[in-house]
PDB file of N, CA and C in Angstrom:
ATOM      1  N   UNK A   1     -26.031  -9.828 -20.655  1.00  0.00           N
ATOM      2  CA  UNK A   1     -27.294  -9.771 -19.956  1.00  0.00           C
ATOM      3  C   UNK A   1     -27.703  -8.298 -19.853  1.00  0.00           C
ATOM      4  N   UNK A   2     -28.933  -8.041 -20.352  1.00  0.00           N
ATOM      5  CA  UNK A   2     -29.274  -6.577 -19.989  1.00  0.00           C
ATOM      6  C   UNK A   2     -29.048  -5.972 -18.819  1.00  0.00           C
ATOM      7  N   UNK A   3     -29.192  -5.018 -18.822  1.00  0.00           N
ATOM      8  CA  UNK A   3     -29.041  -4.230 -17.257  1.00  0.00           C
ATOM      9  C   UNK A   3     -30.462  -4.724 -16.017  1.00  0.00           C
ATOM     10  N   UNK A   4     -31.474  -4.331 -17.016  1.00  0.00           N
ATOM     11  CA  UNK A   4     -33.037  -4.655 -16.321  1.00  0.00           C
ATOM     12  C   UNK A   4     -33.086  -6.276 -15.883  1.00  0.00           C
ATOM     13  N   UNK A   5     -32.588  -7.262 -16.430  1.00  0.00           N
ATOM     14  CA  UNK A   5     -32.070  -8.509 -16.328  1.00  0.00           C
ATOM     15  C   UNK A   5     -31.741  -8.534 -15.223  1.00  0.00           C
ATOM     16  N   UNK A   6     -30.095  -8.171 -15.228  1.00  0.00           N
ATOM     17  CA  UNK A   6     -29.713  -8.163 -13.972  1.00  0.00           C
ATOM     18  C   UNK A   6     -30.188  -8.193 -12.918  1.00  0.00           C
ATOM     19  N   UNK A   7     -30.774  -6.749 -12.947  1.00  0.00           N
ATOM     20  CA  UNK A   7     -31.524  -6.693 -11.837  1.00  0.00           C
ATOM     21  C   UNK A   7     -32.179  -7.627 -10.992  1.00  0.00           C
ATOM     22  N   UNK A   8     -33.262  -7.828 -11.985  1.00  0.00           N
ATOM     23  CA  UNK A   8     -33.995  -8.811 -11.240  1.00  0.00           C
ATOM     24  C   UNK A   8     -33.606 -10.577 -10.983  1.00  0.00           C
ATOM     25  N   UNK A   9     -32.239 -10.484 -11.506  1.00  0.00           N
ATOM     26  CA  UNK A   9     -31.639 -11.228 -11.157  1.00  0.00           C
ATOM     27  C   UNK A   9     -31.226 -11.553 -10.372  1.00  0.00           C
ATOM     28  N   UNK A  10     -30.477 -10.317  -9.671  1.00  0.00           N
ATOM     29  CA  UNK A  10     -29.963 -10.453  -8.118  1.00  0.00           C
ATOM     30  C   UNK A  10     -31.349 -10.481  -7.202  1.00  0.00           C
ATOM     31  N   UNK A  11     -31.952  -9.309  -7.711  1.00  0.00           N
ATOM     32  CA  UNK A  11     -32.941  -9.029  -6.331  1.00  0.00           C
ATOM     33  C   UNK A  11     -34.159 -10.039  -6.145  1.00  0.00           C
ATOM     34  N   UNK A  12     -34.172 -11.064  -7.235  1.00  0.00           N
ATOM     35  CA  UNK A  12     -34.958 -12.868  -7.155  1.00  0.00           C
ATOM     36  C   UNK A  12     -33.685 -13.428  -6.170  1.00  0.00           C
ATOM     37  N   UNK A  13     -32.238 -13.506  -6.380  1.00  0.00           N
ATOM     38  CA  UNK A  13     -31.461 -14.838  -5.640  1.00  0.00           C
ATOM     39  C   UNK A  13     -31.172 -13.673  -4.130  1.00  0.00           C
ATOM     40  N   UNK A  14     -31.621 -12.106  -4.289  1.00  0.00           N
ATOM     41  CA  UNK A  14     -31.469 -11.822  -3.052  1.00  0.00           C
ATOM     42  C   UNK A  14     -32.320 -12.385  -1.784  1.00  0.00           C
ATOM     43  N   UNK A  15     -33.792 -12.191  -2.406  1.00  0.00           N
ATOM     44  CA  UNK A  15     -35.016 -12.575  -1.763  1.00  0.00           C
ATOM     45  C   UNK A  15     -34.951 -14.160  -1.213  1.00  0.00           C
ATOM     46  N   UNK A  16     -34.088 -15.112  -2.218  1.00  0.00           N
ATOM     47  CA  UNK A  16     -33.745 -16.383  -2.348  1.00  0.00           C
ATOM     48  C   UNK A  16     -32.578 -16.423  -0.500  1.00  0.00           C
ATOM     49  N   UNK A  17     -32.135 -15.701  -0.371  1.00  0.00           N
ATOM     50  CA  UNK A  17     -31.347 -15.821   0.961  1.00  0.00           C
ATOM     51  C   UNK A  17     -32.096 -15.500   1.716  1.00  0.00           C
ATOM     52  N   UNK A  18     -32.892 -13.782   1.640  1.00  0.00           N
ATOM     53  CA  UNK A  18     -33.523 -13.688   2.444  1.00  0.00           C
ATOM     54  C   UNK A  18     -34.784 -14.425   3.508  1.00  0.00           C
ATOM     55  N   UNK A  19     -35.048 -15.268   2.584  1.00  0.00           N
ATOM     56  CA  UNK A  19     -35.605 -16.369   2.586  1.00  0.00           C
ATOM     57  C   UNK A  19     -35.299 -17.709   3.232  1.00  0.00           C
ATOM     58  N   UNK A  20     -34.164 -17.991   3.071  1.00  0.00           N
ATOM     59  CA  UNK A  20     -33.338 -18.847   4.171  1.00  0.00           C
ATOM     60  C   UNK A  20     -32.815 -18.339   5.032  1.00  0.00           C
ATOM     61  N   UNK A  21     -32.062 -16.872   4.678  1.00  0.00           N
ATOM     62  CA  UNK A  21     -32.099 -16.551   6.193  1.00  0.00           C
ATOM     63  C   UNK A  21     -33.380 -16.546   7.162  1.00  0.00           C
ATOM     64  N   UNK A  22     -34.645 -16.649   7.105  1.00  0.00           N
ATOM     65  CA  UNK A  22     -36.114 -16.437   7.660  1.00  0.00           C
ATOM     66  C   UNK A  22     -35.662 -17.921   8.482  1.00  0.00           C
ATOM     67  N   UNK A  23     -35.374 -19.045   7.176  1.00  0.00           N
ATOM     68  CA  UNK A  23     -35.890 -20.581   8.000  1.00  0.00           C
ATOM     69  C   UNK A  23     -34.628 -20.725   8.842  1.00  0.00           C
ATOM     70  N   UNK A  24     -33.156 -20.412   8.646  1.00  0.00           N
ATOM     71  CA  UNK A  24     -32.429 -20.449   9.727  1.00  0.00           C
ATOM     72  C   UNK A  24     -32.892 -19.833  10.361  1.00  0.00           C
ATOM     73  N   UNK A  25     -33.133 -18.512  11.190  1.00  0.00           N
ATOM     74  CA  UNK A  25     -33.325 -18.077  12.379  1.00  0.00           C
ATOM     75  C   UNK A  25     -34.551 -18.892  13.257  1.00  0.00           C
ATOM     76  N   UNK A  26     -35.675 -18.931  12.199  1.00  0.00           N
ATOM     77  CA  UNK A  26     -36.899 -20.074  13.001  1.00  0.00           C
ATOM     78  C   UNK A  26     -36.297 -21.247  13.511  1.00  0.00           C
ATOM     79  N   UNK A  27     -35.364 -21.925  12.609  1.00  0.00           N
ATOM     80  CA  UNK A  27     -34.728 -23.465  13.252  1.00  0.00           C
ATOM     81  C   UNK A  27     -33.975 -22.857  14.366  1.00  0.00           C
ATOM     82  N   UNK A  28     -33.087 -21.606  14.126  1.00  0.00           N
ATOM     83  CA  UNK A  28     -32.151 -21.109  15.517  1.00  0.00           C
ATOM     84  C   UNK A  28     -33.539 -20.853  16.752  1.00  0.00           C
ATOM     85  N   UNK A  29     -34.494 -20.793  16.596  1.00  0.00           N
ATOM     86  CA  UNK A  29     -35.033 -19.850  17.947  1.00  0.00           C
ATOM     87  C   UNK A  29     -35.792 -21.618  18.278  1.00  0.00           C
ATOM     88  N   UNK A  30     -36.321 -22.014  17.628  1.00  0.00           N
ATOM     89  CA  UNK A  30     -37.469 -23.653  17.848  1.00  0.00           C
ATOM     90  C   UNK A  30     -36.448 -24.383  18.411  1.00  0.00           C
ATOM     91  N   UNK A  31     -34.582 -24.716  18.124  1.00  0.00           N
ATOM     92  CA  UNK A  31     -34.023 -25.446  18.623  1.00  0.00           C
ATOM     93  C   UNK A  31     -32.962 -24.495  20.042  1.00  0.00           C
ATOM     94  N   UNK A  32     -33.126 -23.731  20.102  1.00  0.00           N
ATOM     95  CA  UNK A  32     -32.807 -22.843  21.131  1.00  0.00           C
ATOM     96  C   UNK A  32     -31.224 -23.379  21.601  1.00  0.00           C
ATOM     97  N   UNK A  33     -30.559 -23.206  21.102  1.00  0.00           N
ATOM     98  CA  UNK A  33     -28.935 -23.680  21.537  1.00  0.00           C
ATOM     99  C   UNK A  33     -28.572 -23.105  22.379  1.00  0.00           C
ATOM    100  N   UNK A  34     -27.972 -23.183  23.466  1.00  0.00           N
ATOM    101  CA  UNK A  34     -27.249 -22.669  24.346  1.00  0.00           C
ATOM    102  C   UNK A  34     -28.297 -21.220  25.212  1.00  0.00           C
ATOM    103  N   UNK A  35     -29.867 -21.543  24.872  1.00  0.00           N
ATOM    104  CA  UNK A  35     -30.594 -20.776  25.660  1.00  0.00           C
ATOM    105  C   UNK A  35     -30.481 -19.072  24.586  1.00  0.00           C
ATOM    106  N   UNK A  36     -30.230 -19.279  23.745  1.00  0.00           N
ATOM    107  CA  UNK A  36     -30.248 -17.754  22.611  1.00  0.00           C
ATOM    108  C   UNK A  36     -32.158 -17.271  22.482  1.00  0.00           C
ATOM    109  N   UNK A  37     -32.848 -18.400  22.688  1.00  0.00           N
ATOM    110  CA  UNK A  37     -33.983 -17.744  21.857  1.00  0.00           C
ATOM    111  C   UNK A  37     -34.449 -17.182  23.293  1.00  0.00           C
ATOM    112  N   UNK A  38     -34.336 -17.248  23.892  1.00  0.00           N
ATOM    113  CA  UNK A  38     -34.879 -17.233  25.408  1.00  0.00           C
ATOM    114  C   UNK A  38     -34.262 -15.512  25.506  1.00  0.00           C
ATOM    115  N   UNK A  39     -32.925 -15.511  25.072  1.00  0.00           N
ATOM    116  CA  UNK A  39     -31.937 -14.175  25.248  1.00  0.00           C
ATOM    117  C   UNK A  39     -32.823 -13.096  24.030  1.00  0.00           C
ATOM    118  N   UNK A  40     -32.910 -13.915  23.361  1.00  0.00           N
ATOM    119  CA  UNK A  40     -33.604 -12.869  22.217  1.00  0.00           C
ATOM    120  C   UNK A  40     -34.764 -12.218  22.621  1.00  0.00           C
ATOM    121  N   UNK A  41     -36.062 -13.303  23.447  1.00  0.00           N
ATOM    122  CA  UNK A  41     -36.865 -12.913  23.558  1.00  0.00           C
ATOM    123  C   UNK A  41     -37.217 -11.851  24.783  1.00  0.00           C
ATOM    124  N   UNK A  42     -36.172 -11.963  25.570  1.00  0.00           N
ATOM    125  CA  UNK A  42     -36.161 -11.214  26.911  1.00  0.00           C
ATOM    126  C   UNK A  42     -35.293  -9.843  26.636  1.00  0.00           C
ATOM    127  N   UNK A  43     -34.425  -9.543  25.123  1.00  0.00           N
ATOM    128  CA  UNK A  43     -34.073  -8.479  24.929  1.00  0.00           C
ATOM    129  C   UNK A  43     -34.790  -7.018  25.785  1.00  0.00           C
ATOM    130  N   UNK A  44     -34.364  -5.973  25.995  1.00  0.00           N
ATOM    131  CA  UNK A  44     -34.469  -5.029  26.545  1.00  0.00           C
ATOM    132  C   UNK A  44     -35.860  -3.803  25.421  1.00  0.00           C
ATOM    133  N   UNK A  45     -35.184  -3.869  24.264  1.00  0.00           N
ATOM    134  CA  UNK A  45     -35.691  -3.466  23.322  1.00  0.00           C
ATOM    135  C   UNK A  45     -35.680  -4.536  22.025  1.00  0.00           C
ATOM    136  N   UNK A  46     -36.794  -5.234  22.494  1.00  0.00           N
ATOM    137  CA  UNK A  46     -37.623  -6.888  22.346  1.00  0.00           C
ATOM    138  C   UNK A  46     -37.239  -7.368  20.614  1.00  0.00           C
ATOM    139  N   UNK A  47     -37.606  -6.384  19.832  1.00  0.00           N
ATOM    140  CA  UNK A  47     -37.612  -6.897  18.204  1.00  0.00           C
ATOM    141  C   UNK A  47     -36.278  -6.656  17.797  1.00  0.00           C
ATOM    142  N   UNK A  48     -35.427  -5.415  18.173  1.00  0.00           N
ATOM    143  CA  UNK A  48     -34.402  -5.001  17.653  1.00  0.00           C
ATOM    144  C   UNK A  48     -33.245  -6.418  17.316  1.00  0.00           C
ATOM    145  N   UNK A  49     -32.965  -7.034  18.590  1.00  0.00           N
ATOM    146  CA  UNK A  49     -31.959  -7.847  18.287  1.00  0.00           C
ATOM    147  C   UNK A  49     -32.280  -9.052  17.365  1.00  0.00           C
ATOM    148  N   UNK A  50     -33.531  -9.253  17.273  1.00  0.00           N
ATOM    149  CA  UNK A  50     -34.022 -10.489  16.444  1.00  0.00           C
ATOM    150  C   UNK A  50     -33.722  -9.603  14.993  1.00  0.00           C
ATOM    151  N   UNK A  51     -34.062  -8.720  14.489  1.00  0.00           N
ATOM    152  CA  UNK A  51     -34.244  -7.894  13.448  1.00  0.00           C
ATOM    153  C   UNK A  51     -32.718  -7.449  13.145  1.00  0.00           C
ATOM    154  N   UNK A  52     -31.839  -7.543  13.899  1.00  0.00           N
ATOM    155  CA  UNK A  52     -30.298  -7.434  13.393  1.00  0.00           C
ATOM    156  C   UNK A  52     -29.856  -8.245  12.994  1.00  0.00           C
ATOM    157  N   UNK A  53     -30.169  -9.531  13.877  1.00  0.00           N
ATOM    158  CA  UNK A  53     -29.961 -10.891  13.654  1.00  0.00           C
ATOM    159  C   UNK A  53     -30.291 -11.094  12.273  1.00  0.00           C
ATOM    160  N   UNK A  54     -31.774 -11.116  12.000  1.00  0.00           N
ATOM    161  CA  UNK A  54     -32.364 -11.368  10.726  1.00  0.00           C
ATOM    162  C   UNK A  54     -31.893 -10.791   9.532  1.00  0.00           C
ATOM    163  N   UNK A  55     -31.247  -9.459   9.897  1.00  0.00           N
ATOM    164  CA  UNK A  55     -30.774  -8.413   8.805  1.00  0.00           C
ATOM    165  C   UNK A  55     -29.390  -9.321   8.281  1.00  0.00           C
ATOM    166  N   UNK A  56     -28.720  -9.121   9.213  1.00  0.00           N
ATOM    167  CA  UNK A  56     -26.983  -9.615   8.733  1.00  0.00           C
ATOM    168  C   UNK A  56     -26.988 -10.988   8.334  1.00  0.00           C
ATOM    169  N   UNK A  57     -27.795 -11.808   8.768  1.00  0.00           N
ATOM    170  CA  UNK A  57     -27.431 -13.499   8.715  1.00  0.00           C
ATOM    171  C   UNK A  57     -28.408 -13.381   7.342  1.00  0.00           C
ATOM    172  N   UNK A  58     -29.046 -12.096   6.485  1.00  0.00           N
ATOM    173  CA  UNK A  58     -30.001 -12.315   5.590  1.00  0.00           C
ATOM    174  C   UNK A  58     -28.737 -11.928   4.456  1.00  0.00           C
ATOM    175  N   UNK A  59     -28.311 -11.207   4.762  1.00  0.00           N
ATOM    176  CA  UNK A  59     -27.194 -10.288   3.933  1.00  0.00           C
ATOM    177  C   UNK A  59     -26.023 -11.364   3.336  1.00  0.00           C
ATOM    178  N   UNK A  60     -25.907 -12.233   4.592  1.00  0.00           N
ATOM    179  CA  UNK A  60     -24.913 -13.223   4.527  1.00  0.00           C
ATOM    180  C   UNK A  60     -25.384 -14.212   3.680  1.00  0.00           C
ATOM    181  N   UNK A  61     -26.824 -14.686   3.838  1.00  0.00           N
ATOM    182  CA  UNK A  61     -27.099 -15.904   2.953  1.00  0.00           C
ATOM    183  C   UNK A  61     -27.529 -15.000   1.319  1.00  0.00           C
ATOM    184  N   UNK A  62     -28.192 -13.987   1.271  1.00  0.00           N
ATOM    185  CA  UNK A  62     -27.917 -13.405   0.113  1.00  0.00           C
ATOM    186  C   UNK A  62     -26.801 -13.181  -0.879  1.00  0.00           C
ATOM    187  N   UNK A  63     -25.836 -12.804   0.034  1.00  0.00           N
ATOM    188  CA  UNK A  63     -24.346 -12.838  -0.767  1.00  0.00           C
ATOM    189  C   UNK A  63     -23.809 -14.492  -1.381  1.00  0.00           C
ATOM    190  N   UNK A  64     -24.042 -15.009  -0.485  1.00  0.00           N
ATOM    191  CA  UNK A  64     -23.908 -16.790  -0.812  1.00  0.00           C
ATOM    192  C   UNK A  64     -24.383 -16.648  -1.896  1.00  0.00           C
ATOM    193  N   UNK A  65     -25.674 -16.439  -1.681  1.00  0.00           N
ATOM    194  CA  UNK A  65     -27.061 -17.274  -2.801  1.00  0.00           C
ATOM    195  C   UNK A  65     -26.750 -16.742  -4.474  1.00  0.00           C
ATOM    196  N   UNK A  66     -25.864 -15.510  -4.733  1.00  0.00           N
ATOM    197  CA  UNK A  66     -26.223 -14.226  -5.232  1.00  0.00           C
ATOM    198  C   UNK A  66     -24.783 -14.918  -6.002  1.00  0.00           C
ATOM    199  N   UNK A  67     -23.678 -14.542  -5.591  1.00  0.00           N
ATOM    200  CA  UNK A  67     -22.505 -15.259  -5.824  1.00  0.00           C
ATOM    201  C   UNK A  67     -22.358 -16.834  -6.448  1.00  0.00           C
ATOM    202  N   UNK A  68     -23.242 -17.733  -5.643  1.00  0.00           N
ATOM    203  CA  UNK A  68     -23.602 -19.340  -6.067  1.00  0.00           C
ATOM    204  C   UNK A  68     -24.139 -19.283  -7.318  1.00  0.00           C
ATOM    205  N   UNK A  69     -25.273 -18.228  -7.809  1.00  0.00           N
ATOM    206  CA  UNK A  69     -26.282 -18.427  -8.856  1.00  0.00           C
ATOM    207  C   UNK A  69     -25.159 -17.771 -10.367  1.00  0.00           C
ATOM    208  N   UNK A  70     -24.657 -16.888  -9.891  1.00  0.00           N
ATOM    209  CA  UNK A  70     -23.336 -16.069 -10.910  1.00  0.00           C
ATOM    210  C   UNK A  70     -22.816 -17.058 -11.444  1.00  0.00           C
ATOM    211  N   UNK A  71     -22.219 -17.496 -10.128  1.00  0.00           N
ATOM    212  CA  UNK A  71     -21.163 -18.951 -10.946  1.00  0.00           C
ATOM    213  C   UNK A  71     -20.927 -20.106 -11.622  1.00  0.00           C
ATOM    214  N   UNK A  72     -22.949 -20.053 -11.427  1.00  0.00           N
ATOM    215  CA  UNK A  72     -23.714 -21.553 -12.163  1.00  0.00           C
ATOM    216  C   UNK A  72     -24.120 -20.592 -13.674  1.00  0.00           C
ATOM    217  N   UNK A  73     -24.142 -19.542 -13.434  1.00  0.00           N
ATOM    218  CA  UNK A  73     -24.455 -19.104 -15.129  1.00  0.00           C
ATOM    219  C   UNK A  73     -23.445 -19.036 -15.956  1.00  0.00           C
ATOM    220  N   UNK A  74     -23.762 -20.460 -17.103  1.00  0.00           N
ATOM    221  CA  UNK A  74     -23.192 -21.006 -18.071  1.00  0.00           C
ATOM    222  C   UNK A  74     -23.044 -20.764 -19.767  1.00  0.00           C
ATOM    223  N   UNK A  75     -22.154 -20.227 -20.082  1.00  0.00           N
ATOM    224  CA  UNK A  75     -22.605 -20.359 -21.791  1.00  0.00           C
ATOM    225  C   UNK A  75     -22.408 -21.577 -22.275  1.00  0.00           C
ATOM    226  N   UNK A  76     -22.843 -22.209 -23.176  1.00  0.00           N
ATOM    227  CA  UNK A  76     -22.478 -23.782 -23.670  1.00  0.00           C
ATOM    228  C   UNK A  76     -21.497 -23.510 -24.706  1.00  0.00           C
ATOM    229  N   UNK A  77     -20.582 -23.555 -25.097  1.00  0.00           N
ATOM    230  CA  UNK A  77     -19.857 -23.792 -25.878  1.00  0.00           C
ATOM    231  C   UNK A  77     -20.177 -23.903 -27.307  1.00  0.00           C
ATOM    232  N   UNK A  78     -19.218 -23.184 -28.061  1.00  0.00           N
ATOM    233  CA  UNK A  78     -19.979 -23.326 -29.521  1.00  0.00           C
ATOM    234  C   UNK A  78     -19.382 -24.655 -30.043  1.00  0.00           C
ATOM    235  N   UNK A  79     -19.330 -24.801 -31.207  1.00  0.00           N
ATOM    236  CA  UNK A  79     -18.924 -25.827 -32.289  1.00  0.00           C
ATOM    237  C   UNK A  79     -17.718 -25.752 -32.221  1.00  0.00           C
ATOM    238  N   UNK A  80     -16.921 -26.954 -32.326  1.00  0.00           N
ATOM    239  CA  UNK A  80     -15.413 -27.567 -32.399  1.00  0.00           C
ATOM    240  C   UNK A  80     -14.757 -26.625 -33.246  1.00  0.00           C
ATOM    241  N   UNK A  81     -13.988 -25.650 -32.577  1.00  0.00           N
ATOM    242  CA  UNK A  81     -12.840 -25.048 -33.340  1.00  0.00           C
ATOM    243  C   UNK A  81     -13.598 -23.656 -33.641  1.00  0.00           C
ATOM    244  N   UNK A  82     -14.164 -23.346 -32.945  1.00  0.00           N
ATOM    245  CA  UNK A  82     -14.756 -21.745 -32.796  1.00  0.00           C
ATOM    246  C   UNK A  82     -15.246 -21.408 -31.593  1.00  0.00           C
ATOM    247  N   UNK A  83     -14.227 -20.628 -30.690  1.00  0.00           N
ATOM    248  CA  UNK A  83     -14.562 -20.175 -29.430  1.00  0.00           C
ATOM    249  C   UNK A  83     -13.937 -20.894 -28.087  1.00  0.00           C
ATOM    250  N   UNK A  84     -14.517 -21.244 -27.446  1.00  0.00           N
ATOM    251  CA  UNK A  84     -14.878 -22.256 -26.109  1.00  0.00           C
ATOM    252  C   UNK A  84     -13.118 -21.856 -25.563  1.00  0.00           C
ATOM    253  N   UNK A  85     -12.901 -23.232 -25.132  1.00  0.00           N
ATOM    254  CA  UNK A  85     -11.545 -23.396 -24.332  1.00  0.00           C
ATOM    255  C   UNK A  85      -9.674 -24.132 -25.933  1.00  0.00           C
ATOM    256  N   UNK A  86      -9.126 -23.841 -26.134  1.00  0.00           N
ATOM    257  CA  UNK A  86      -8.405 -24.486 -26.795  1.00  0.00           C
ATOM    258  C   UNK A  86      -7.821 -25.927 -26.273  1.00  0.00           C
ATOM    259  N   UNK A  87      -7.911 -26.933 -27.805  1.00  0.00           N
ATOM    260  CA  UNK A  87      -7.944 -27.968 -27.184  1.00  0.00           C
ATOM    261  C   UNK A  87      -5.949 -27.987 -26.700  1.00  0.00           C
ATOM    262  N   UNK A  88      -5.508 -29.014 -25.465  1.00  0.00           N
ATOM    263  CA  UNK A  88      -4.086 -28.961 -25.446  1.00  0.00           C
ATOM    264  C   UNK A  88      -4.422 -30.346 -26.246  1.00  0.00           C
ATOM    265  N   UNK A  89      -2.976 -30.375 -27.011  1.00  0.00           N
ATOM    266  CA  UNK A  89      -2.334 -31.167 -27.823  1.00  0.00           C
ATOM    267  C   UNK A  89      -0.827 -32.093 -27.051  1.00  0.00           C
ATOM    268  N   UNK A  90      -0.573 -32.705 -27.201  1.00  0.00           N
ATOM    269  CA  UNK A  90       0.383 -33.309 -26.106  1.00  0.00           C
ATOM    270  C   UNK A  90       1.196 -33.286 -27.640  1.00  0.00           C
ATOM    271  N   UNK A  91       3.196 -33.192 -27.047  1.00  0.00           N
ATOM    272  CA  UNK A  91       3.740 -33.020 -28.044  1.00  0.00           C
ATOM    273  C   UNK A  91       5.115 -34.249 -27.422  1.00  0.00           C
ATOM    274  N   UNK A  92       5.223 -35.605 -28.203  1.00  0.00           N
ATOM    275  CA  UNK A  92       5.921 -36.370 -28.410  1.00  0.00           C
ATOM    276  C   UNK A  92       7.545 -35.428 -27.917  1.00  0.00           C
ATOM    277  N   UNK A  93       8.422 -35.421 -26.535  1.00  0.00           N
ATOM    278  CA  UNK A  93       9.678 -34.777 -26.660  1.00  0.00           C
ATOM    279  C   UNK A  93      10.538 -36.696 -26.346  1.00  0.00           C
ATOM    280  N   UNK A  94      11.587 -36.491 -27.665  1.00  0.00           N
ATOM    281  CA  UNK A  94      13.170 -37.517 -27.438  1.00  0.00           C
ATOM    282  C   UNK A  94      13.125 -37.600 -26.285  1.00  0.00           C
ATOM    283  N   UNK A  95      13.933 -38.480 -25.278  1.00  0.00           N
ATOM    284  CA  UNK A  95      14.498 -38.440 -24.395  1.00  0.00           C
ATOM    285  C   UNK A  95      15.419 -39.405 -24.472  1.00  0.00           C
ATOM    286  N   UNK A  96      17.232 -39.093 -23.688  1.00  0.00           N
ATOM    287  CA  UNK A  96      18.088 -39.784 -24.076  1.00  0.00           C
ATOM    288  C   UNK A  96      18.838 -39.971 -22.836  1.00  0.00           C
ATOM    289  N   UNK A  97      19.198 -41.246 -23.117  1.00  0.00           N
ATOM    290  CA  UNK A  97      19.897 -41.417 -21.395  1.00  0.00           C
ATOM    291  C   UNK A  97      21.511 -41.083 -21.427  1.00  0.00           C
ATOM    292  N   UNK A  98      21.941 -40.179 -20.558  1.00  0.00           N
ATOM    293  CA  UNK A  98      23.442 -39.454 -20.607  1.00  0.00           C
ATOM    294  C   UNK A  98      23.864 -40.504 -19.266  1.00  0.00           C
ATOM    295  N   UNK A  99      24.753 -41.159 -19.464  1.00  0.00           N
ATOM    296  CA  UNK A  99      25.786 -41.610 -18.455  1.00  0.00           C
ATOM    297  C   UNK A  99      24.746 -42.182 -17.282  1.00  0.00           C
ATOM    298  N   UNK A 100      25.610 -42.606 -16.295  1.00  0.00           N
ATOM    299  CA  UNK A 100      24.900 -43.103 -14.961  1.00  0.00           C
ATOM    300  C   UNK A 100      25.096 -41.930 -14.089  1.00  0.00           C
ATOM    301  N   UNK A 101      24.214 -42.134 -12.845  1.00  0.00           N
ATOM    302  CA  UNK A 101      24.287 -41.024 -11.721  1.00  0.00           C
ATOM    303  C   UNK A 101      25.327 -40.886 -10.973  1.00  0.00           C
ATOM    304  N   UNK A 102      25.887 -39.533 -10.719  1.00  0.00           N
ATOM    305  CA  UNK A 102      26.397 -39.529  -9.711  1.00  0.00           C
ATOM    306  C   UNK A 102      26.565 -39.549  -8.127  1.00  0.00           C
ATOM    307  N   UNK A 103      27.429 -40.760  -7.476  1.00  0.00           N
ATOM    308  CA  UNK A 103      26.995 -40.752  -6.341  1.00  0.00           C
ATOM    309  C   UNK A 103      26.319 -42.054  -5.702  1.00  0.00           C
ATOM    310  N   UNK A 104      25.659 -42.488  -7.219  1.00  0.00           N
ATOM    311  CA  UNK A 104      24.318 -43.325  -6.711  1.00  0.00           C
ATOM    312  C   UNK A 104      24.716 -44.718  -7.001  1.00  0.00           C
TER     313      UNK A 104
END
């Protein structure tokens, strides 16, 4: 993948968290659990804690999102017997019975 690729690779599935991080915090403040949006809004210095909030829990679903999209990018496999994974072969081993157990 080019370099310029990249890029805008991550910084599309970054925006992609940032982005859910937005609709989690709205569902966190509209369903107000344990009285948080109420705490948020009565902060001392009012935007800051919403805006930390928003920062780290954005960072967090970015890294998800960013990591998830990596791991779904696939090469398909070429043609039978050039490349890909090797096939296993199962290999027929004798087996011979020695005496009875001891003990048993």
């Amino acid at each position: 993948m080019p370099p310029c690729t990249a890029c805008r690779f991550m910084l599309r599935h970054a925006a992609i968290g940032y982005g859910l991080a937005t609709l989690f915090l709205a569902a966190l403040l509209l369903a107000d659990p344990g009285g948080v949006a109420g705490v948020l809004r009565q902060a001392a210095g009012h935007p800051w804690p919403l805006l930390l909030l928003w920062y780290f829990c954005g960072l967090t679903f970015a890294g998800i999102q960013i990591g998830a999209a990596v791991m779904l990018l696939a090469e398909r496999p070429e043609e039978e017997g050039r490349g890909g994974h090797p096939q296993l072969i199962p290999i027929p081993v004798p087996v011979t019975r020695r005496g009875s157990r001891a003990g048993g």
